[in-house]
N, C-alpha and C. Protein backbone atom coordinates (compact mmCIF):
# COMPACT_ATOMS: atom_id res chain seq x y z
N UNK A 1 6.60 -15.58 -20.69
CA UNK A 1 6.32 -14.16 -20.85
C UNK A 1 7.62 -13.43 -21.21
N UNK A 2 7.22 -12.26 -22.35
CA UNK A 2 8.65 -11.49 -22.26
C UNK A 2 8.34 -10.42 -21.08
N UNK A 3 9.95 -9.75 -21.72
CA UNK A 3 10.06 -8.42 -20.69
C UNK A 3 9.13 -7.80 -20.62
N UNK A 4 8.81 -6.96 -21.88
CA UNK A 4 7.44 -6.41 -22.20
C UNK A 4 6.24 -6.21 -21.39
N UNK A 5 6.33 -7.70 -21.30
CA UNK A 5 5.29 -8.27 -20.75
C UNK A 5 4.83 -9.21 -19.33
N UNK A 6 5.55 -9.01 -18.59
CA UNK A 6 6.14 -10.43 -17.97
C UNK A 6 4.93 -11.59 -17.16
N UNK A 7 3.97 -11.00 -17.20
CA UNK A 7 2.48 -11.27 -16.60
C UNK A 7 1.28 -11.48 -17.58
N UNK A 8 0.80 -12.51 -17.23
CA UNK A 8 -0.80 -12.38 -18.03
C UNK A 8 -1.47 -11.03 -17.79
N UNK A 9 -1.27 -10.30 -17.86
CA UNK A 9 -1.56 -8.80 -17.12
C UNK A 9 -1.25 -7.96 -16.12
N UNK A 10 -1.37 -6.44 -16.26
CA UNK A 10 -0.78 -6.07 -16.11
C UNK A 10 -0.60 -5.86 -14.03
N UNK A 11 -1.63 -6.52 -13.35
CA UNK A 11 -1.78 -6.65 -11.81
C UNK A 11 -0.45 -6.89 -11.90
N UNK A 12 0.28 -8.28 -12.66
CA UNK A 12 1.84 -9.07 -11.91
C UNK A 12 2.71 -7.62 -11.69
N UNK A 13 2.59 -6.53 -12.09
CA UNK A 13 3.77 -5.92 -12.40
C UNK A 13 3.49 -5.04 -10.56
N UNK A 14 2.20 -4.71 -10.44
CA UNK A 14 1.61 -4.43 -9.32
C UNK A 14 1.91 -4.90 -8.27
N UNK A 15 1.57 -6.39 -8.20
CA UNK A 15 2.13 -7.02 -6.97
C UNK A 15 3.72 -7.13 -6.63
N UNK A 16 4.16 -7.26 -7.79
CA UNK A 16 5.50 -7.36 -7.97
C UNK A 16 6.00 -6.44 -6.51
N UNK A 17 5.54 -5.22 -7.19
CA UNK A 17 6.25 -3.89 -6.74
C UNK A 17 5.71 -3.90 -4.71
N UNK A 18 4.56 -4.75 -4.58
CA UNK A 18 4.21 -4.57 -3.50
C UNK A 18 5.07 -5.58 -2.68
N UNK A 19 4.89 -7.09 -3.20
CA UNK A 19 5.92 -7.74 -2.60
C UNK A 19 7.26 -7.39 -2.29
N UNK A 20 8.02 -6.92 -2.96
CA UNK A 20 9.33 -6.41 -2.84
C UNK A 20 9.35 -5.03 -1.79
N UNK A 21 8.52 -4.46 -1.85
CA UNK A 21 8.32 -3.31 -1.04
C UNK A 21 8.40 -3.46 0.51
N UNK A 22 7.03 -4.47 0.97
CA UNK A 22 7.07 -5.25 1.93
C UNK A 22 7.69 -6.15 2.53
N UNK A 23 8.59 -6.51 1.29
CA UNK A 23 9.72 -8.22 1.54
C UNK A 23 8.56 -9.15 1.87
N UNK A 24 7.77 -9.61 1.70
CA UNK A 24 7.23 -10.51 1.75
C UNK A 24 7.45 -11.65 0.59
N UNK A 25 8.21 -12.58 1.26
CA UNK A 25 8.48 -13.87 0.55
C UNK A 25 7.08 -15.18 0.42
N UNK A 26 6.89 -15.65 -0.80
CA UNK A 26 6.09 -16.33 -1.33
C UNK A 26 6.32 -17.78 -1.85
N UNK A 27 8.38 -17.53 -1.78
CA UNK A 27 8.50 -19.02 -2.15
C UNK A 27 8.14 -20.71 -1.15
N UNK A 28 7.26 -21.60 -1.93
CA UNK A 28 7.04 -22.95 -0.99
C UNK A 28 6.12 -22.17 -0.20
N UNK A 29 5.06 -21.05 -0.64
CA UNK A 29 3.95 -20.63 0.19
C UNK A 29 3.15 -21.34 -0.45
N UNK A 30 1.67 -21.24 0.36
CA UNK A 30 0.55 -21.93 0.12
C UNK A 30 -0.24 -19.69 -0.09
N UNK A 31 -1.19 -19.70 -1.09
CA UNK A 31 -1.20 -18.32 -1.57
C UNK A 31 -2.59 -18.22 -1.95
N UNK A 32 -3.35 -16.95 -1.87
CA UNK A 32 -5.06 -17.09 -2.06
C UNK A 32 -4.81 -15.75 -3.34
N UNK A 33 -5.83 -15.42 -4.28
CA UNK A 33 -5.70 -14.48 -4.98
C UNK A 33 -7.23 -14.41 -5.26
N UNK A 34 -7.49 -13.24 -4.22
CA UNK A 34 -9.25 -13.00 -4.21
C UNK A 34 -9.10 -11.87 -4.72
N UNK A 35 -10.43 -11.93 -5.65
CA UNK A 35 -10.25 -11.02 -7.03
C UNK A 35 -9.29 -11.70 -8.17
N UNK A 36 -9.36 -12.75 -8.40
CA UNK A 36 -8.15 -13.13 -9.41
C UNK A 36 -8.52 -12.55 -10.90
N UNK A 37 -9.50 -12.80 -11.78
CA UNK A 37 -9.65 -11.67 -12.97
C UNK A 37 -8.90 -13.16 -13.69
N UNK A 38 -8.17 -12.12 -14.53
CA UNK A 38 -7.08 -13.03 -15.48
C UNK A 38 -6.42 -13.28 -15.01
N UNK A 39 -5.81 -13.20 -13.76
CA UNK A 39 -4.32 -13.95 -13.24
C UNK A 39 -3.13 -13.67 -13.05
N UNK A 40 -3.51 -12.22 -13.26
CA UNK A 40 -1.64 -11.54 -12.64
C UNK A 40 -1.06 -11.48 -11.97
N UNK A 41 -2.16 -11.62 -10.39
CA UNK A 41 -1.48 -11.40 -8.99
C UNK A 41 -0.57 -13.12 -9.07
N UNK A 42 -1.85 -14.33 -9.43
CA UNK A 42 -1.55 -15.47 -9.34
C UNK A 42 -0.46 -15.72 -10.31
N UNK A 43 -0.25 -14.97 -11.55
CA UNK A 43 1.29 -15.56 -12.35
C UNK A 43 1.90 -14.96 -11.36
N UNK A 44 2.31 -13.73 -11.08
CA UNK A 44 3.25 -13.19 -10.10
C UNK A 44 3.56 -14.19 -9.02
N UNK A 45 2.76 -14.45 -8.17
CA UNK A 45 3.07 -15.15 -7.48
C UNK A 45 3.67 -16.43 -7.68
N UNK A 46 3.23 -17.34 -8.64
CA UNK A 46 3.86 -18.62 -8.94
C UNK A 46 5.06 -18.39 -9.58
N UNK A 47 5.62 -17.36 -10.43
CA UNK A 47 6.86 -16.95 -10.88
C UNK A 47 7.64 -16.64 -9.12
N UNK A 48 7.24 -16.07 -8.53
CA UNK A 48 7.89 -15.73 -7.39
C UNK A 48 8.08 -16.97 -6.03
N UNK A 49 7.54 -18.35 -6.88
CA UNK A 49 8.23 -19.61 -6.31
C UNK A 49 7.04 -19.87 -5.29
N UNK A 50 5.52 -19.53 -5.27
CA UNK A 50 4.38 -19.73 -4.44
C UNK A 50 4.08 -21.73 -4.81
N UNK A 51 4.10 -22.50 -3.58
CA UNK A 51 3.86 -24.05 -3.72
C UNK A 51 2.57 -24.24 -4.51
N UNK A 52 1.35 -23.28 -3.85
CA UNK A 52 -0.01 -23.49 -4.76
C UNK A 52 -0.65 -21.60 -4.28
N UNK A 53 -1.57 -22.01 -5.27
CA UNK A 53 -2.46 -20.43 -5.35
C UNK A 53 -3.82 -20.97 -5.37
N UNK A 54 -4.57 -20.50 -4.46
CA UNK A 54 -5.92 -20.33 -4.59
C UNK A 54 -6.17 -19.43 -5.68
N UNK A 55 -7.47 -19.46 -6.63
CA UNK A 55 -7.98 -18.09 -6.70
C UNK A 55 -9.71 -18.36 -6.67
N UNK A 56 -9.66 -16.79 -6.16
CA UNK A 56 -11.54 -16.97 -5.98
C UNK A 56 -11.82 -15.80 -6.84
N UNK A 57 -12.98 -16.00 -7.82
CA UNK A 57 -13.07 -14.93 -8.96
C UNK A 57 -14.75 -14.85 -9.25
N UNK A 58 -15.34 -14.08 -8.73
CA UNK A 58 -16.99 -13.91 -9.15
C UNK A 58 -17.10 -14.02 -10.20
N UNK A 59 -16.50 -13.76 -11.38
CA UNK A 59 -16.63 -14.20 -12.68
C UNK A 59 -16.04 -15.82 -13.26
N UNK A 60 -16.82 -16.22 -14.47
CA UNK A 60 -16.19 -17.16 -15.26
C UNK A 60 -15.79 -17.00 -16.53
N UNK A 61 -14.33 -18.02 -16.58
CA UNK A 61 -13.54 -18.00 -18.04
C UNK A 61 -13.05 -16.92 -17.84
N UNK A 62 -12.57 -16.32 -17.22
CA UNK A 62 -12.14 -14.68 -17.08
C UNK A 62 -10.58 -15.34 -16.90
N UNK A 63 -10.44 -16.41 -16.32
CA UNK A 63 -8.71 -16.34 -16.00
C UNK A 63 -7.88 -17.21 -16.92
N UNK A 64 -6.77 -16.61 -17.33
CA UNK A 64 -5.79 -16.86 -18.45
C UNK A 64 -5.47 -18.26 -18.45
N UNK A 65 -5.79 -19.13 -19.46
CA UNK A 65 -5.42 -20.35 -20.07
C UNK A 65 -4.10 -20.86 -18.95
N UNK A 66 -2.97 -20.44 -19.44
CA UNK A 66 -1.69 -20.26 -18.81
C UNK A 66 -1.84 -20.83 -17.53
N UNK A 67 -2.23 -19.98 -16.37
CA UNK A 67 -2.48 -19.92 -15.01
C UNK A 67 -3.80 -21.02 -14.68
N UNK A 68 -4.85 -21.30 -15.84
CA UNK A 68 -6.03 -22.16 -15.29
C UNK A 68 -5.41 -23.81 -15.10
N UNK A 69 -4.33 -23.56 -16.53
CA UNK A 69 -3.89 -25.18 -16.31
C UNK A 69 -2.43 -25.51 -15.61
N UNK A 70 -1.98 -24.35 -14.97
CA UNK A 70 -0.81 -24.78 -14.13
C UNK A 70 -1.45 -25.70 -12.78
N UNK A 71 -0.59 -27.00 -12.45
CA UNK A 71 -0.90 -27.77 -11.60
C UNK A 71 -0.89 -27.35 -10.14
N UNK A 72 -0.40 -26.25 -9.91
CA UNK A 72 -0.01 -25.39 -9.01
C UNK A 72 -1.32 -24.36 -8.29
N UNK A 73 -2.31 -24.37 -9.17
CA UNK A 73 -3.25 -23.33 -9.12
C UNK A 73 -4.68 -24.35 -8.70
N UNK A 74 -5.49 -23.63 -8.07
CA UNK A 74 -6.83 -24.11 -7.69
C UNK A 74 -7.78 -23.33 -8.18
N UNK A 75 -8.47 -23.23 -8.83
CA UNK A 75 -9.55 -22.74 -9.10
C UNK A 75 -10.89 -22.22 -8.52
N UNK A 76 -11.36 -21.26 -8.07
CA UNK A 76 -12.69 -20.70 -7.32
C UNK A 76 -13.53 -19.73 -8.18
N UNK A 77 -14.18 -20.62 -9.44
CA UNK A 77 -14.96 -19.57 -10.36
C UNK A 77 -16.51 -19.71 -10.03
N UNK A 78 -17.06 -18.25 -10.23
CA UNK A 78 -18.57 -17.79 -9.75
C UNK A 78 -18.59 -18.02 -8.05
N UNK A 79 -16.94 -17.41 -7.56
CA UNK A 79 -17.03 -17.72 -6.30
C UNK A 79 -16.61 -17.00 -5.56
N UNK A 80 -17.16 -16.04 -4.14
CA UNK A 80 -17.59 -14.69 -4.13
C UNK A 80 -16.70 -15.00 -2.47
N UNK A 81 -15.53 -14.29 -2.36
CA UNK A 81 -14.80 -13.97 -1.08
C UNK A 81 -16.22 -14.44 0.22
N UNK A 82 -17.26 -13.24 0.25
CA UNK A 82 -17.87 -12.99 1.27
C UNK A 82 -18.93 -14.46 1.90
N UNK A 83 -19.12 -15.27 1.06
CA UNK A 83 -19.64 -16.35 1.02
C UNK A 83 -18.75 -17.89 1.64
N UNK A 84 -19.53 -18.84 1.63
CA UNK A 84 -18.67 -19.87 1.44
C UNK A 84 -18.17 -20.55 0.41
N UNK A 85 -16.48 -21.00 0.89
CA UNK A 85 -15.60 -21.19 -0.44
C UNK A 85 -15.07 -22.60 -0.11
N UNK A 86 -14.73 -23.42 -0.45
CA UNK A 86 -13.71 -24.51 0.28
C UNK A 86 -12.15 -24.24 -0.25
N UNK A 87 -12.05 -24.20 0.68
CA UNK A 87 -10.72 -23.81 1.12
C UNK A 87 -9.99 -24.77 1.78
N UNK A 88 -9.26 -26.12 1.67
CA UNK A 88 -8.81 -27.15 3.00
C UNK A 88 -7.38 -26.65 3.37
N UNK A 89 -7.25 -25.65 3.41
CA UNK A 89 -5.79 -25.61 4.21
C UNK A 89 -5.46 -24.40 4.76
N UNK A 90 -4.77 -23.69 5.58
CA UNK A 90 -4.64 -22.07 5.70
C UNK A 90 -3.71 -21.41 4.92
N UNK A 91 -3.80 -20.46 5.04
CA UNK A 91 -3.34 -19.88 3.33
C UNK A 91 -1.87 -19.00 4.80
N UNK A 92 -0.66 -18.75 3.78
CA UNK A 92 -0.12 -17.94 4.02
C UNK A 92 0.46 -16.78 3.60
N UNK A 93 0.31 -16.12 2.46
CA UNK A 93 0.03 -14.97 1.77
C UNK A 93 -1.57 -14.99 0.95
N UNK A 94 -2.10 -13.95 1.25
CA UNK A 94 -3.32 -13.52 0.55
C UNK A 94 -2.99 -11.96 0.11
N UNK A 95 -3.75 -12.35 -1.41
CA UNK A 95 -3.91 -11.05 -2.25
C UNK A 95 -4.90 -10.31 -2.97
N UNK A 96 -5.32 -9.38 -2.47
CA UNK A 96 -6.69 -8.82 -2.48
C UNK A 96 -6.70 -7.58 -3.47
N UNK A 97 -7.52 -7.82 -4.52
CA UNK A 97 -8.10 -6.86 -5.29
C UNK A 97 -9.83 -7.21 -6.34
N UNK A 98 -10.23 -6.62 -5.05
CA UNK A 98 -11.95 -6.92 -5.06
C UNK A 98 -12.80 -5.85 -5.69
N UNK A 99 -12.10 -4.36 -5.90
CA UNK A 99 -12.56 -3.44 -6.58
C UNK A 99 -14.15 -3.14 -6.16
N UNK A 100 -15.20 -3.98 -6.78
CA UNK A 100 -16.31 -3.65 -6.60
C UNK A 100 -17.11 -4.08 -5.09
N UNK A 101 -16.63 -4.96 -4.26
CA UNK A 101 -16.28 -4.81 -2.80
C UNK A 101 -15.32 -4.47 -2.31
N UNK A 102 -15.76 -3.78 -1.11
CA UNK A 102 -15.18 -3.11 -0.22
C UNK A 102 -14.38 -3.71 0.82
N UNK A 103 -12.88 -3.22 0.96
CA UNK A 103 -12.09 -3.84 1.50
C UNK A 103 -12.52 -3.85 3.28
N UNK A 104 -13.70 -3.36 3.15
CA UNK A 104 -13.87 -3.53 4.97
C UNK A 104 -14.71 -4.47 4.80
N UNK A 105 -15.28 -5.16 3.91
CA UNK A 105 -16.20 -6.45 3.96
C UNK A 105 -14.88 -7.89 3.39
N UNK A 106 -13.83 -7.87 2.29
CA UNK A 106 -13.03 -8.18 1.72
C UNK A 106 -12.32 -8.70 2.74
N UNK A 107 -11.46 -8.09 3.18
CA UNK A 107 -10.63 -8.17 3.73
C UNK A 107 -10.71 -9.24 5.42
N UNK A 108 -11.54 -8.91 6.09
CA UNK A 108 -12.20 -10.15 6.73
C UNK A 108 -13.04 -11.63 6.56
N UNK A 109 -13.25 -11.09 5.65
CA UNK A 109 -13.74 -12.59 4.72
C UNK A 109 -12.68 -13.45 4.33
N UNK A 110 -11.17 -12.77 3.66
CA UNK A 110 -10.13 -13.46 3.46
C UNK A 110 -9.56 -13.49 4.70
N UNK A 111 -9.85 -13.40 5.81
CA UNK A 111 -8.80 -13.76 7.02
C UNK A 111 -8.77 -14.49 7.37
N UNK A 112 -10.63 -14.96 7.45
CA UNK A 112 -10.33 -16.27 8.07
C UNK A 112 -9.92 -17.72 7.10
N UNK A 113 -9.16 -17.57 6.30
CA UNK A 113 -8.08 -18.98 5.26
C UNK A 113 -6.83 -18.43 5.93
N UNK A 114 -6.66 -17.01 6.67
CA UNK A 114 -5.00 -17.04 6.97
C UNK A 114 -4.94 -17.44 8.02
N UNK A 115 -3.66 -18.39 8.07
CA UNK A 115 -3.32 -19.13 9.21
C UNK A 115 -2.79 -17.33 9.78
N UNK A 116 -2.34 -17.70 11.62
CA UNK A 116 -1.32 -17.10 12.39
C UNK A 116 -1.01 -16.57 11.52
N UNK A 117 0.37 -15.44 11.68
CA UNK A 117 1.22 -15.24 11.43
C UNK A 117 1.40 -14.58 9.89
N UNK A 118 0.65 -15.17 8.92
CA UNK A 118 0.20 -14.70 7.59
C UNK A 118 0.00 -13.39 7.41
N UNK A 119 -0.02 -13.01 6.37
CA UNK A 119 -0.13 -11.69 5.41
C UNK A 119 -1.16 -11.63 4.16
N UNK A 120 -1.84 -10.20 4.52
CA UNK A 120 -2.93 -10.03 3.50
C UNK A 120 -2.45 -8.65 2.70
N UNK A 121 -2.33 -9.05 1.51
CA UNK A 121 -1.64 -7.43 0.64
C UNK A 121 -2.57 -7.33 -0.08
N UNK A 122 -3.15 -5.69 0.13
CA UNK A 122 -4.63 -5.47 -0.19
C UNK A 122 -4.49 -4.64 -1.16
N UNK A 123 -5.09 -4.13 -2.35
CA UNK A 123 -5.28 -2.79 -3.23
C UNK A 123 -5.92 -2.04 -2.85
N UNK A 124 -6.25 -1.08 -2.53
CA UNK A 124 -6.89 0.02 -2.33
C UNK A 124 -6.99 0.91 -3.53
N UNK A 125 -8.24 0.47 -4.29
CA UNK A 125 -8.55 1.64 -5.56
C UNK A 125 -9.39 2.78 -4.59
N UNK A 126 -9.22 3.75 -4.33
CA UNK A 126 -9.79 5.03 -3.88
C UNK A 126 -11.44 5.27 -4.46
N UNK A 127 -11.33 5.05 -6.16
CA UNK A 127 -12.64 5.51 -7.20
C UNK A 127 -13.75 4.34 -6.65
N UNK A 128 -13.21 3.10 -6.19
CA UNK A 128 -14.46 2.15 -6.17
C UNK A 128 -14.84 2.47 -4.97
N UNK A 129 -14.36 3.12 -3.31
CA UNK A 129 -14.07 2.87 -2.07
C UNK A 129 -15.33 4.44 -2.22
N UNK A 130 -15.13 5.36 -3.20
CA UNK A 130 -16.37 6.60 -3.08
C UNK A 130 -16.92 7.14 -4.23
N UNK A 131 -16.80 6.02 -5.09
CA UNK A 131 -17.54 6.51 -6.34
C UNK A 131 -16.97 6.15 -7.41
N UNK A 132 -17.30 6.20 -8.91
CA UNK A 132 -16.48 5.83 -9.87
C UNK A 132 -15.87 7.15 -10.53
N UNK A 133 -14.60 7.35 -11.09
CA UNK A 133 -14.40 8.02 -12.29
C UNK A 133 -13.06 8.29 -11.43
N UNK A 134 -12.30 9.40 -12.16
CA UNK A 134 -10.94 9.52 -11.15
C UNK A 134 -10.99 10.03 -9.77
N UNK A 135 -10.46 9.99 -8.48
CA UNK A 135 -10.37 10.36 -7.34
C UNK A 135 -10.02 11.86 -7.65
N UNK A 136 -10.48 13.07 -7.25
CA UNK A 136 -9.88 14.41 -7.36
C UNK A 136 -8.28 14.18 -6.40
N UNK A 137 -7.49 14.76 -6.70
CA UNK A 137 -6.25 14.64 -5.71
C UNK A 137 -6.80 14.82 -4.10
N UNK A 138 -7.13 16.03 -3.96
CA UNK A 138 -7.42 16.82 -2.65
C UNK A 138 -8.34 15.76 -1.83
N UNK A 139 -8.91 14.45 -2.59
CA UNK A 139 -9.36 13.29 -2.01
C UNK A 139 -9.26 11.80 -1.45
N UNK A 140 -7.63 11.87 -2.53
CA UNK A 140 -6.92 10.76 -2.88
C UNK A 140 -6.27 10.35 -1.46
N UNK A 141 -5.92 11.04 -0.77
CA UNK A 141 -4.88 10.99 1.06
C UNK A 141 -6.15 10.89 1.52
N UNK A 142 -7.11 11.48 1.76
CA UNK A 142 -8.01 11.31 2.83
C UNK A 142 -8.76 9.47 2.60
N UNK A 143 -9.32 9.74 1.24
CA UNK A 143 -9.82 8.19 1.11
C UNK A 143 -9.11 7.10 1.69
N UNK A 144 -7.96 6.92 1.01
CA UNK A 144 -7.13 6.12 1.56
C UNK A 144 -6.71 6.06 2.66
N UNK A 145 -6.13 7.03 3.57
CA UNK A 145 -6.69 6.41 5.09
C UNK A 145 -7.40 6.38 5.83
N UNK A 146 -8.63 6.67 5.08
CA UNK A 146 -10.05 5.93 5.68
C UNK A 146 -10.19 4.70 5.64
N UNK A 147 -10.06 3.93 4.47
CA UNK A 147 -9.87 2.80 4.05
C UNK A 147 -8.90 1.81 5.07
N UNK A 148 -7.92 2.41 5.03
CA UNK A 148 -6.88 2.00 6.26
C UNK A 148 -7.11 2.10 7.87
N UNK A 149 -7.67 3.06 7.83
CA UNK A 149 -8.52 3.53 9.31
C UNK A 149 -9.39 2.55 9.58
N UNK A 150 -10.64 2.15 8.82
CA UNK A 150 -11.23 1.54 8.84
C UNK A 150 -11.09 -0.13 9.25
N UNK A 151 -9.87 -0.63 8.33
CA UNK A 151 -9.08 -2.10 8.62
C UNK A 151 -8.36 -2.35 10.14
N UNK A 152 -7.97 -0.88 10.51
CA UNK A 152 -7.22 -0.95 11.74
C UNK A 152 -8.48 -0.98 12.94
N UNK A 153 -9.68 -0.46 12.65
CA UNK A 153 -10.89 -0.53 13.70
C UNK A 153 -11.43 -1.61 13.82
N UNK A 154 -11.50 -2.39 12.91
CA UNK A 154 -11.54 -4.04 12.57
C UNK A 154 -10.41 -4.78 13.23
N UNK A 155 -9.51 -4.13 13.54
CA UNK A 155 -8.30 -4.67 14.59
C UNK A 155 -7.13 -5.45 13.84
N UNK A 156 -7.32 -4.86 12.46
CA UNK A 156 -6.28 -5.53 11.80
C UNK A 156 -4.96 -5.33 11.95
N UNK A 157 -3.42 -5.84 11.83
CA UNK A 157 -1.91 -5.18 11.84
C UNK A 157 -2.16 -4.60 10.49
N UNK A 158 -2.11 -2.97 10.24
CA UNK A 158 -1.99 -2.62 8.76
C UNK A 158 -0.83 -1.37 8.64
N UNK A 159 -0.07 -1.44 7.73
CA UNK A 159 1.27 -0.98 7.15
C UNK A 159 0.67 0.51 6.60
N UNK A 160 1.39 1.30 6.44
CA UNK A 160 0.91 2.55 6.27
C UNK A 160 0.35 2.57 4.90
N UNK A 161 -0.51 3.08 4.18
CA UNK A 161 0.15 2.75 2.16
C UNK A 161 0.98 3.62 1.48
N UNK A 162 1.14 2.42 0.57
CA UNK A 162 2.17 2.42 -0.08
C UNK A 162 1.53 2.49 -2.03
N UNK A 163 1.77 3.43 -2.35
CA UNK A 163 1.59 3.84 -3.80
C UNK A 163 1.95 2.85 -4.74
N UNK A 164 1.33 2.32 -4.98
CA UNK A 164 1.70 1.29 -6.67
C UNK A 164 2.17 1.96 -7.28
N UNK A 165 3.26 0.89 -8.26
CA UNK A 165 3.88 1.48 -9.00
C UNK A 165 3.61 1.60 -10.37
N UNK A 166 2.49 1.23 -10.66
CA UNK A 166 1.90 1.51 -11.32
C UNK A 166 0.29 1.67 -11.92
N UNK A 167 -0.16 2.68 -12.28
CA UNK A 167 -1.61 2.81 -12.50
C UNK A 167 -2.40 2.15 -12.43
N UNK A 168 -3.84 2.77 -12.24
CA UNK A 168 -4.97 1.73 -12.90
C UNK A 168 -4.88 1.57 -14.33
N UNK A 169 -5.48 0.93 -14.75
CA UNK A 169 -5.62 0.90 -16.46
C UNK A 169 -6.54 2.26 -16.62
N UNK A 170 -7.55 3.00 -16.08
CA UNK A 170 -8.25 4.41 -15.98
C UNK A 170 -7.40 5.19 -15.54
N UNK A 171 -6.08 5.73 -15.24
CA UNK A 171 -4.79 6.31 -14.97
C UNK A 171 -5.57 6.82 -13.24
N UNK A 172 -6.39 6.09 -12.81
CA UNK A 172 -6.25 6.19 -11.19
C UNK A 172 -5.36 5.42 -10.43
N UNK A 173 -5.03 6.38 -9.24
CA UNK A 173 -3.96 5.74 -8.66
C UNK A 173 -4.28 5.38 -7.85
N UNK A 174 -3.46 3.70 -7.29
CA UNK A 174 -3.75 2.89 -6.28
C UNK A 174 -3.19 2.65 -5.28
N UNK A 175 -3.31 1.85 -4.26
CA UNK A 175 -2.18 1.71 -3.30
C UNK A 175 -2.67 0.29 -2.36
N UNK A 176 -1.23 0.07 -1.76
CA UNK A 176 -1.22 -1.25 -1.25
C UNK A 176 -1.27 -0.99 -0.03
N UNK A 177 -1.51 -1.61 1.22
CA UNK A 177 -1.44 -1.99 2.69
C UNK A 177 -0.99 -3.73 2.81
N UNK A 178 -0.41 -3.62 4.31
CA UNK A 178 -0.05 -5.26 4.19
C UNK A 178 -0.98 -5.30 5.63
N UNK A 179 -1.19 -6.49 5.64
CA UNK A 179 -2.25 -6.62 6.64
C UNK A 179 -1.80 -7.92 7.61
N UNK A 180 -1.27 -8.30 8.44
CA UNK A 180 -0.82 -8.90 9.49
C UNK A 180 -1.93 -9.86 10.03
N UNK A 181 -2.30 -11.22 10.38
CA UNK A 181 -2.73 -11.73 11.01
C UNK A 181 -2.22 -12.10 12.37
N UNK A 182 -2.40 -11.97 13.53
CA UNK A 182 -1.72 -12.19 14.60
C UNK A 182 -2.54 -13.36 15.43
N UNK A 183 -2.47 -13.49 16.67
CA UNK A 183 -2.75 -14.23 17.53
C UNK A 183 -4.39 -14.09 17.76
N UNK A 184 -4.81 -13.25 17.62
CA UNK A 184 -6.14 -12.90 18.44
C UNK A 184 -6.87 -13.37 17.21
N UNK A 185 -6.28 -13.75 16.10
CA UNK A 185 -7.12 -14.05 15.26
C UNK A 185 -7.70 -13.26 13.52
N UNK A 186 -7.42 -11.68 13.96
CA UNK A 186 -7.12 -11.13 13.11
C UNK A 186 -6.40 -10.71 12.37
């Protein structure tokens, strides 16, 4: 990839900004990418030194040539977070952008692949979480920590959010949470 470009799309530049934000290190991780699409979170991550990447993607042929045949990557196509997936190992970074599910159904569905101790870095699009088209501003803070509210009543560890650094492709704005697995399981 060039500069330009440095991702099969434009998510890598997304996660990028979230990983570094969080410090969450990925190198010699074992890594899940629910919602994978074309593969940005998952190039990001394998550029950022991840051992292997899950991805689970309700769609097929949707993910970039590039990323389908790296030896590094596992494949989960027409294969839906909320369901059963095989999965043989516990994951220790997971990366969530499910858009048309809801990160209070999402987000527990991917917990249980995180081992202990693991991390779940979630997107929070606002427009899918109460409707489609842009979020009005005067809606944009409240949604979002509902969304967050919501993960923490579920008993999750969740990080305050944190604004992407860059857009939706619909110029809505998104944001990240990191999500903690601890002892009790969540």
């Amino acid at each position: 990839m060039n500069e330009a470009k440095p991702y099969v799309s434009r998510a890598g530049v997304k996660l990028k900004g979230a990983l570094e934000h969080f410090g969450v290190e990925v190198t010699n991780k074992t890594c899940m990418d629910v919602g994978a699409a074309t593969g940005g979170f998952t190039d990001c991550l394998l550029q950022h030194g991840a051992a292997k990447v899950y991805t689970v993607e309700t769609g097929y042929g949707v993910l970039d040539w590039k990323i389908r045949k790296d030896p590094r990557v596992v494949v989960h196509e027409r294969a839906n977070i909320l369901y059963e997936i095989n999965i043989p190992e516990k994951i220790d970074v997971a990366v969530v952008d499910t858009s048309w599910t809801r990160l209070k159904l999402s987000v527990p569905a991917t917990s249980r692949f995180v081992k202990f101790g693991g991390v779940i870095l979630a997107l929070i699009k606002p427009q899918y979480e109460i409707g489609k088209g842009v979020v009005p501003e005067e809606k944009l803070t409240e949604t979002v920590e509902k969304v967050r509210q919501v993960l923490v009543d579920l008993g999750f560890g969740v990080s305050e959010a944190v604004e992407s650094q860059i857009t939706g492709e619909g110029g809505n704005r998104e944001f990240w949470v990191k999500i903690t697995k601890d002892e009790k399981g969540v």
